[in-house]
Protein backbone atom coordinates (compact mmCIF):
# COMPACT_ATOMS: atom_id res chain seq x y z
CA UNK A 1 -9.12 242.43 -76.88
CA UNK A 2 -8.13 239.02 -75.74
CA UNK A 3 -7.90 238.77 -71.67
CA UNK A 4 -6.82 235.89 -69.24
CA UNK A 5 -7.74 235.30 -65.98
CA UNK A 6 -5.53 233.90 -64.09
CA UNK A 7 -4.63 232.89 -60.38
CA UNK A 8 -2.55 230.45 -58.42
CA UNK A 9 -4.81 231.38 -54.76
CA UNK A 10 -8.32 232.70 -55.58
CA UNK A 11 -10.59 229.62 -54.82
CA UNK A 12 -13.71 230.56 -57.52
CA UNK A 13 -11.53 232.38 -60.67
CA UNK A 14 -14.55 231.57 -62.22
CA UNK A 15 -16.46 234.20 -60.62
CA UNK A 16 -14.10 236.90 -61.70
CA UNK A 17 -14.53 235.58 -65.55
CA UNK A 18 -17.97 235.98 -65.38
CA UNK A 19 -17.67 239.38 -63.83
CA UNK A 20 -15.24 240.30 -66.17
CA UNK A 21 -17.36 239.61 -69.50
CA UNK A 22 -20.13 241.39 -68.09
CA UNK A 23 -17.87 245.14 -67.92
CA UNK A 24 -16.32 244.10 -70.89
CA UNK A 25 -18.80 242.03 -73.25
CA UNK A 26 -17.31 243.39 -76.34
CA UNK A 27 -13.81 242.01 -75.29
CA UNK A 28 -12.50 238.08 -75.02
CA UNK A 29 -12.60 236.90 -71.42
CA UNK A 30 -11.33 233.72 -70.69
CA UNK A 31 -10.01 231.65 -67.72
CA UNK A 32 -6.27 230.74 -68.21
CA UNK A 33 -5.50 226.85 -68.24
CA UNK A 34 -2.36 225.98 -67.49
CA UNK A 35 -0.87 223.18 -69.88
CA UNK A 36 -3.42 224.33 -73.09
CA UNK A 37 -1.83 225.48 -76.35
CA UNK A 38 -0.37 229.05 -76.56
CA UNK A 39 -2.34 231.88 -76.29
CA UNK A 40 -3.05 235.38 -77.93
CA UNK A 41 -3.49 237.39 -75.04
CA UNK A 42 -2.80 240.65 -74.75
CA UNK A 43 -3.97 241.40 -71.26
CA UNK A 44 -3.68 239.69 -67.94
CA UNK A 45 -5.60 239.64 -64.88
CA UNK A 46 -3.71 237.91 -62.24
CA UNK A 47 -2.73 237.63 -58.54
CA UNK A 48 0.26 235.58 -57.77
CA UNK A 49 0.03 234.57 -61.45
CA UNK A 50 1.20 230.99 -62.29
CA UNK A 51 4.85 230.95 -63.59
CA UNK A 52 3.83 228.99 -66.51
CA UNK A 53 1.17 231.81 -67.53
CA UNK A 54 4.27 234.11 -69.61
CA UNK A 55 5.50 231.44 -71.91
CA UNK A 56 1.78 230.10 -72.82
CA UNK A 57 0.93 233.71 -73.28
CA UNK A 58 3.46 234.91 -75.08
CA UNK A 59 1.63 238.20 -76.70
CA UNK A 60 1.04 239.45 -73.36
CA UNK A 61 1.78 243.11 -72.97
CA UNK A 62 -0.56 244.24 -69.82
CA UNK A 63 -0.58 242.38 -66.65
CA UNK A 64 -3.23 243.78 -64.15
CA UNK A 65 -2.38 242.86 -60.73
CA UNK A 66 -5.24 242.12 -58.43
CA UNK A 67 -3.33 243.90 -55.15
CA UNK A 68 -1.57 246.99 -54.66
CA UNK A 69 1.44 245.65 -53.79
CA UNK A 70 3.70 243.78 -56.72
CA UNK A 71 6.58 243.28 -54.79
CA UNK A 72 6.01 239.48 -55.29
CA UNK A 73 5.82 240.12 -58.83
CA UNK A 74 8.88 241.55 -59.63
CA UNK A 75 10.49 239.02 -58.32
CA UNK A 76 9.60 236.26 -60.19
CA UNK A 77 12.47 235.06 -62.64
CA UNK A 78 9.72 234.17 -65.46
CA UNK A 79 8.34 238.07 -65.73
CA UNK A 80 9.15 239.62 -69.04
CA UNK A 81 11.04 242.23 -68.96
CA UNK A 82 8.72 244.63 -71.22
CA UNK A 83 5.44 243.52 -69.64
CA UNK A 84 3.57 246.64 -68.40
CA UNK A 85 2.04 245.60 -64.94
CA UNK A 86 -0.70 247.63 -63.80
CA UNK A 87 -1.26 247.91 -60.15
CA UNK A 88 -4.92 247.89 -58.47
CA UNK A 89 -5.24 251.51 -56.98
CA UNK A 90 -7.76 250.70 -54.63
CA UNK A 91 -9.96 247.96 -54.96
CA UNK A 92 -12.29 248.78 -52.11
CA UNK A 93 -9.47 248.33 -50.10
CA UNK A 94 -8.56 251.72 -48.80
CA UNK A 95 -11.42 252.04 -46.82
CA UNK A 96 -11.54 249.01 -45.24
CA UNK A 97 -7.43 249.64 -44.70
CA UNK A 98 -8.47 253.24 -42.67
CA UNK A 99 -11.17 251.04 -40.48
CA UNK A 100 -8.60 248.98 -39.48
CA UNK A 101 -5.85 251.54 -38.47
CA UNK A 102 -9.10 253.93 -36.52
CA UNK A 103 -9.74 250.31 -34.78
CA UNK A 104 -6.58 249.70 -33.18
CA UNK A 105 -6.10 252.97 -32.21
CA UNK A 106 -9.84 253.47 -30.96
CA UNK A 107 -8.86 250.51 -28.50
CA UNK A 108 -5.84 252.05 -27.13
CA UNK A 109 -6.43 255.40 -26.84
CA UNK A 110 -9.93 254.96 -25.67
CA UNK A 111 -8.97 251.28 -23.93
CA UNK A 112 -11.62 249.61 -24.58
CA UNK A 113 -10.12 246.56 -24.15
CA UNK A 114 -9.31 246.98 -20.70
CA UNK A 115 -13.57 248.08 -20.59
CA UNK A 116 -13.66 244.71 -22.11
CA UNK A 117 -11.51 242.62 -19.12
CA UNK A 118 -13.74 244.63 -16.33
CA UNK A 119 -16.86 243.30 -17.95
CA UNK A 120 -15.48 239.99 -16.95
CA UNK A 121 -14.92 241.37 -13.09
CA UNK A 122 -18.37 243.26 -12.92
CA UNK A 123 -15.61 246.13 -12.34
CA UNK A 124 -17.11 249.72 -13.00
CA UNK A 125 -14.32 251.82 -13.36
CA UNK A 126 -13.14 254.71 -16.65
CA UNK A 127 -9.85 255.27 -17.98
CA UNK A 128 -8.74 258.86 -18.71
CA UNK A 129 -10.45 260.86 -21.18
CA UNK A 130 -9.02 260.79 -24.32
CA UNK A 131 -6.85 263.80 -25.23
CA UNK A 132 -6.55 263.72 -29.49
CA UNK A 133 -3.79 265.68 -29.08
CA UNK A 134 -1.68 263.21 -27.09
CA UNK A 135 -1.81 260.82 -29.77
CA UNK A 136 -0.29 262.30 -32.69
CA UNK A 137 -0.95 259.98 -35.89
CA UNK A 138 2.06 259.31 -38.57
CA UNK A 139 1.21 257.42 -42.04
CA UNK A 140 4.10 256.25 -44.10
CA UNK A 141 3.39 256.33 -47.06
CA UNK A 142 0.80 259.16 -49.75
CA UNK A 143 -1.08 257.34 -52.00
CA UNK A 144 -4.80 256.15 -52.54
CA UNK A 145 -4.47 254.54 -49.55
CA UNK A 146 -2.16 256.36 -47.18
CA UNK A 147 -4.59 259.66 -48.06
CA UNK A 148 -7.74 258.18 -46.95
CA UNK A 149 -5.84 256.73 -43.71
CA UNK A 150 -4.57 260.35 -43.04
CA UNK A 151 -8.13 262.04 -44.08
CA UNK A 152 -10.28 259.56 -41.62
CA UNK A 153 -7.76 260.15 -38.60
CA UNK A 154 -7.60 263.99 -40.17
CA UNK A 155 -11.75 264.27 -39.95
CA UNK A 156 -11.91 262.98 -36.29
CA UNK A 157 -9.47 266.31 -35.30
CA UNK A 158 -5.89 264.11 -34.59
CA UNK A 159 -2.72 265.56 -35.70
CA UNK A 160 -2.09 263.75 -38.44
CA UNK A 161 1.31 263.77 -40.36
CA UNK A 162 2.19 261.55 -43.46
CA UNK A 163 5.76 260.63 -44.79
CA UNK A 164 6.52 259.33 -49.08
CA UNK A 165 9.15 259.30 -50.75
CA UNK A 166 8.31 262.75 -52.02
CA UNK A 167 6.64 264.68 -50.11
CA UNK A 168 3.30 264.09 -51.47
CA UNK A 169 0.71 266.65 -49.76
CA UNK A 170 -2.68 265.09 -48.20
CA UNK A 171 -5.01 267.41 -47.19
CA UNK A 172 -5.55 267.82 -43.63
CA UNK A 173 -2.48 266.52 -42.80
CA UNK A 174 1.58 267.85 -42.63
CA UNK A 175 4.09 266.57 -44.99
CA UNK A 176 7.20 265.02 -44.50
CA UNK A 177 9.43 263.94 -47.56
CA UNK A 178 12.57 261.95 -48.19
CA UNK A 179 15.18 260.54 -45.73
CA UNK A 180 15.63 264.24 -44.73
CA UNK A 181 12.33 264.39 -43.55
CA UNK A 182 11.90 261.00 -41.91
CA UNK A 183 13.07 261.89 -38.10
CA UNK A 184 11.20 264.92 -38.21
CA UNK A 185 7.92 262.75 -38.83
CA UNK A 186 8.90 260.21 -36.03
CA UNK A 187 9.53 262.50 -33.82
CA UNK A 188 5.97 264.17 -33.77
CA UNK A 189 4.55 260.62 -33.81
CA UNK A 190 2.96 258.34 -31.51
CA UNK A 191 0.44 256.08 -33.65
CA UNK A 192 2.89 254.97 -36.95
CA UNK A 193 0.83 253.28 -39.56
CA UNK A 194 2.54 252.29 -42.04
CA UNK A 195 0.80 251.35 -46.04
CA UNK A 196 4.26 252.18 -48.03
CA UNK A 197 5.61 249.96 -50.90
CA UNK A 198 7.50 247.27 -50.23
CA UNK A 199 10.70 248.12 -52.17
CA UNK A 200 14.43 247.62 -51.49
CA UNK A 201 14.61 251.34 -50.13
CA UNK A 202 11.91 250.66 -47.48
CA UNK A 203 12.78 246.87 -46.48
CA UNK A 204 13.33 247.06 -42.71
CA UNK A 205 11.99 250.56 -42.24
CA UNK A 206 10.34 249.72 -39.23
CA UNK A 207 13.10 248.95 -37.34
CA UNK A 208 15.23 249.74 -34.05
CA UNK A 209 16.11 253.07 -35.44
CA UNK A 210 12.66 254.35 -36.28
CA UNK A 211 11.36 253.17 -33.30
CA UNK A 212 13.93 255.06 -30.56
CA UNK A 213 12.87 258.03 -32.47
CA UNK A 214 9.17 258.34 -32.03
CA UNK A 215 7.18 259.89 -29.16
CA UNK A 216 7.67 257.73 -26.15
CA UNK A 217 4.85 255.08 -25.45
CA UNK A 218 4.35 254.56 -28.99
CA UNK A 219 1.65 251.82 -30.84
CA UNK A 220 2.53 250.63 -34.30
CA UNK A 221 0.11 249.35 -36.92
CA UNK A 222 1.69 247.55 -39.97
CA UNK A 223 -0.86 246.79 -42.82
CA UNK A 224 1.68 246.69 -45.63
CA UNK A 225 4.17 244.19 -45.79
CA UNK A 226 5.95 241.84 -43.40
CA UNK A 227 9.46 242.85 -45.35
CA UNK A 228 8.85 246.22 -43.79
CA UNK A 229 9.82 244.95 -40.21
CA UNK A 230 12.33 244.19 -38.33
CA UNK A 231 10.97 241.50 -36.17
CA UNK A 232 13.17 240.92 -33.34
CA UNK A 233 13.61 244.73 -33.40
CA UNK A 234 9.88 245.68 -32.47
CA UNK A 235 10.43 242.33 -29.76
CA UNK A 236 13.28 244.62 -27.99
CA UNK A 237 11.56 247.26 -28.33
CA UNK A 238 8.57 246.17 -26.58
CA UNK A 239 10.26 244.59 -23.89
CA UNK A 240 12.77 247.54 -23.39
CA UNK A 241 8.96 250.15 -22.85
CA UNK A 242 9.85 252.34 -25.93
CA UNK A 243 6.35 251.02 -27.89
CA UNK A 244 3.34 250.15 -26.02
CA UNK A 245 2.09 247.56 -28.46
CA UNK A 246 1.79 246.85 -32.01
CA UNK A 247 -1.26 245.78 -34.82
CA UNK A 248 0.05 243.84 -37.11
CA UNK A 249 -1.46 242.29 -40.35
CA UNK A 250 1.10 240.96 -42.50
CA UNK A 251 4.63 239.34 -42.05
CA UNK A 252 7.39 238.04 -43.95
CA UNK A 253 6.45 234.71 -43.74
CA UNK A 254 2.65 233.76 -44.17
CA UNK A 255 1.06 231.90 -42.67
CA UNK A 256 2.89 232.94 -39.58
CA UNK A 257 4.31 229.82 -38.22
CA UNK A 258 2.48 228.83 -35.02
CA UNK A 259 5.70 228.78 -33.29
CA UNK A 260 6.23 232.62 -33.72
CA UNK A 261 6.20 234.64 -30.80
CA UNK A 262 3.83 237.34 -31.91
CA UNK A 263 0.70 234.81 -31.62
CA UNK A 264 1.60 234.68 -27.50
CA UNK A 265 2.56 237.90 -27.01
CA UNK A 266 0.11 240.28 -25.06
CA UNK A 267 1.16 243.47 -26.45
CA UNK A 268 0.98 242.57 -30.16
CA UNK A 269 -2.64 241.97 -32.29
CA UNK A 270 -2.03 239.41 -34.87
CA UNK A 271 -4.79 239.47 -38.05
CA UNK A 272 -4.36 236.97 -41.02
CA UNK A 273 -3.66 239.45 -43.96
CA UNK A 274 -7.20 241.01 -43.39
CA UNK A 275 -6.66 244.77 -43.33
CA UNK A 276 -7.35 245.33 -46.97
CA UNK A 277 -9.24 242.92 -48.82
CA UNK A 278 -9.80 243.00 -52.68
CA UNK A 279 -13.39 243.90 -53.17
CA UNK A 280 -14.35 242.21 -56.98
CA UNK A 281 -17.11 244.56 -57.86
CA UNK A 282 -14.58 247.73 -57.01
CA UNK A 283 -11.92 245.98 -58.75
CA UNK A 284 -13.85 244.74 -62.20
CA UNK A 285 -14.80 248.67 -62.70
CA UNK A 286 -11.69 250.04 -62.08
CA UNK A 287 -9.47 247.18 -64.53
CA UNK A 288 -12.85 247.53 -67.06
CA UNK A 289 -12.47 251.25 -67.02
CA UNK A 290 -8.32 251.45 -67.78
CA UNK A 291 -8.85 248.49 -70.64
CA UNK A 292 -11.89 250.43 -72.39
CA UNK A 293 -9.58 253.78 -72.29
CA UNK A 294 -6.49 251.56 -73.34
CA UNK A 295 -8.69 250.80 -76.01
CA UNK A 296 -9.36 254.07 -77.02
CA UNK A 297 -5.77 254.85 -77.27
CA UNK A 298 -6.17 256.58 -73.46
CA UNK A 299 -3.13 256.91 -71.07
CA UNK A 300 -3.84 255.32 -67.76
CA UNK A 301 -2.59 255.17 -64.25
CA UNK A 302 -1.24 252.71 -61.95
CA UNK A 303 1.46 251.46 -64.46
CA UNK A 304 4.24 250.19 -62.37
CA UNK A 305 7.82 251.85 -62.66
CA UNK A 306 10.28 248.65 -62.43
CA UNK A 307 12.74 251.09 -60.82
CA UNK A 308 10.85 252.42 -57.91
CA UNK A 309 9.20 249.03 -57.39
CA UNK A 310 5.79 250.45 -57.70
C-alpha cells in the first residue's frame, strides 16, 4: 500500500515517516511534497493536511486524521467528497485529557491554590474538607475519551453523570441522552467537562442556557473545542456568581489574541491547546493496526460519518 505523510503544523514529519515504515515495512511510506508530480496514494496520514495534498493525490481513498476532532476537516472546500477519513480514537490522549479535568477540579474542590497564596503569607490555615458528594461531575460527551474522564472521576467515588447524543452507557456513571435528557444532566451537575464533537448540533452548547441550569457555584472545564462556547456568555456568567470559574484549553480563535479577556481574568485558567496531546508511538500502532486489517479485507472503526460530523 502506498501512504503519504503529510502536515501543514508538525515541525519534524520526518519523524512520523520513519515511525511509520517501521509498523508497516511491507507498505510504501513516504513524506508528501507539495509541488512533486501526482501521486498513487491510497492512504493519508495527515493533520491539518495541505489543501494542495487532494489534487496531487488523486487515488486517495483513506485519510487518517492525526486528532480526534475533524471538524477542521470537513470544512475544507478541497476534501473529496468520497474520501473515507478515519479519526484517531485515542492517541494517548485520553489519559492525559482525564489528568487534566481531575487537575482543575483537585484545585477547587480541595483549593489548593488558595494553600498555594498562604505559602506566600507564612499563613497556616485549611479550607473545608472536601465532601465528593457536593461536587457532582457531568461529562458531555461518551466516547474513548469522555469514558475514561467519567471512569477516573467514577474510581475516586464522585457522582459522575455523562451526556451523548445517545445515551451511550459508561460504567460507573448515569446516563443522560438527547436534548430530552440534557437539563436533567445539568441540573445534577456542578463540575461540566465537556470532550463532545464539535458539530453544528453542539456549536454554542456551552452557553447562557446551560449554564443557568446547573448546580449553583458551578466550575467548567472545556477541553474540546473553542466553537463549543459562548464566550461572552461564560463572561456574564461569571460576573453575574452563577459559575465559580472555568478551565479552559481551546478557543475559537488560536492563538488566543493577547488582547482577550480570559488571559486577565482571575476566575478563568487559560492552557495553550495542551489537554490532549497526540502521543506518536500510541498513534503509529493504532493507524498501523486499522491499515494491516484494511489490508486483510477487515472492517475498522473510527470512520467518520460526514452527517454527524464525526
Amino acid at each position: 500500500m502506498d501512504i503519504v505523510f503529510a502536515s501543514r503544523h508538525d515541525g519534524h514529519p520526518e519523524q512520523w515517516v520513519q515511525a511509520l515504515r517501521q509498523a508497516l515495512p511491507d507498505d510504501t511510506v513516504r513524506l508528501w511534497d507539495e509541488g512533486g508530480a501526482k501521486g498513487a496514494a491510497q492512504v493519508a496520514v495527515a493533520w491539518a493536511p495541505p489543501p494542495a495534498l487532494f489534487a496531487q493525490e488523486p487515488r486517495l481513498e483513506y485519510l487518517f486524521n492525526l486528532g480526534a476532532g475533524v471538524d477542521t476537516l470537513l470544512r475544507m472546500p478541497e476534501l473529496p467528497a468520497g474520501l473515507r477519513i478515519v479519526r484517531l480514537e485515542d492517541g494517548g490522549m485520553a489519559a492525559q485529557m482525564a489528568e487534566y479535568a481531575l487537575y482543575y477540579l483537585l484545585d477547587e474542590a480541595r483549593g489548593f491554590s488558595r494553600y498555594a497564596e498562604q505559602q506566600k503569607q507564612a499563613r497556616w490555615h485549611r479550607v473545608s474538607a472536601l465532601q465528593r458528594e457536593e461536587w457532582p461531575v457531568g461529562v458531555m460527551g461518551a466516547g474513548r475519551i469522555g469514558a475514561c474522564v467519567a471512569r477516573l472521576f467514577s474510581t475516586l467515588d464522585y457522582p459522575v453523570a455523562v451526556w451523548s447524543r445517545t445515551g451511550r452507557a459508561v460504567e460507573g456513571a448515569e446516563a443522560f441522552g438527547g436534548a430530552e435528557g440534557l437539563p436533567g444532566f445539568l441540573a445534577r451537575t456542578r463540575v461540566l467537562v465537556n470532550v463532545l464533537p464539535l458539530t453544528e448540533e453542539t456549536r454554542g452548547i456551552l452557553c447562557r442556557e446551560a449554564f443557568s441550569q446547573l448546580k449553583p457555584d458551578a466550575y467548567l472545564i472545556n477541553m474540546a473545542r473553542g466553537g463549543h462556547l459562548v464566550e461572552s456568555d461564560l463572561l456574564t456568567a461569571l460576573e453575574e456568581g452563577r459559575l465559580r470559574g472555568a478551565a479552559l484549553d481551546v478557543f475559537s480563535h488560536e492563538p488566543l489574541p493577547a488582547s482577550h479577556p480570559f488571559w486577565a481574568h482571575p476566575r478563568i485558567r487559560v492552557t495553550p491547546h495542551v489537554a490532549g496531546v497526540t502521543l506518536m508511538r500510541s498513534t503509529v500502532r493504532q493507524i498501523a493496526g486499522k491499515i494491516r486489517a484494511m489490508a486483510r479485507g477487515e472492517a475498522i472503526s473510527g470512520i467518520v460519518d460526514r452527517t454527524r460530523q464525526y
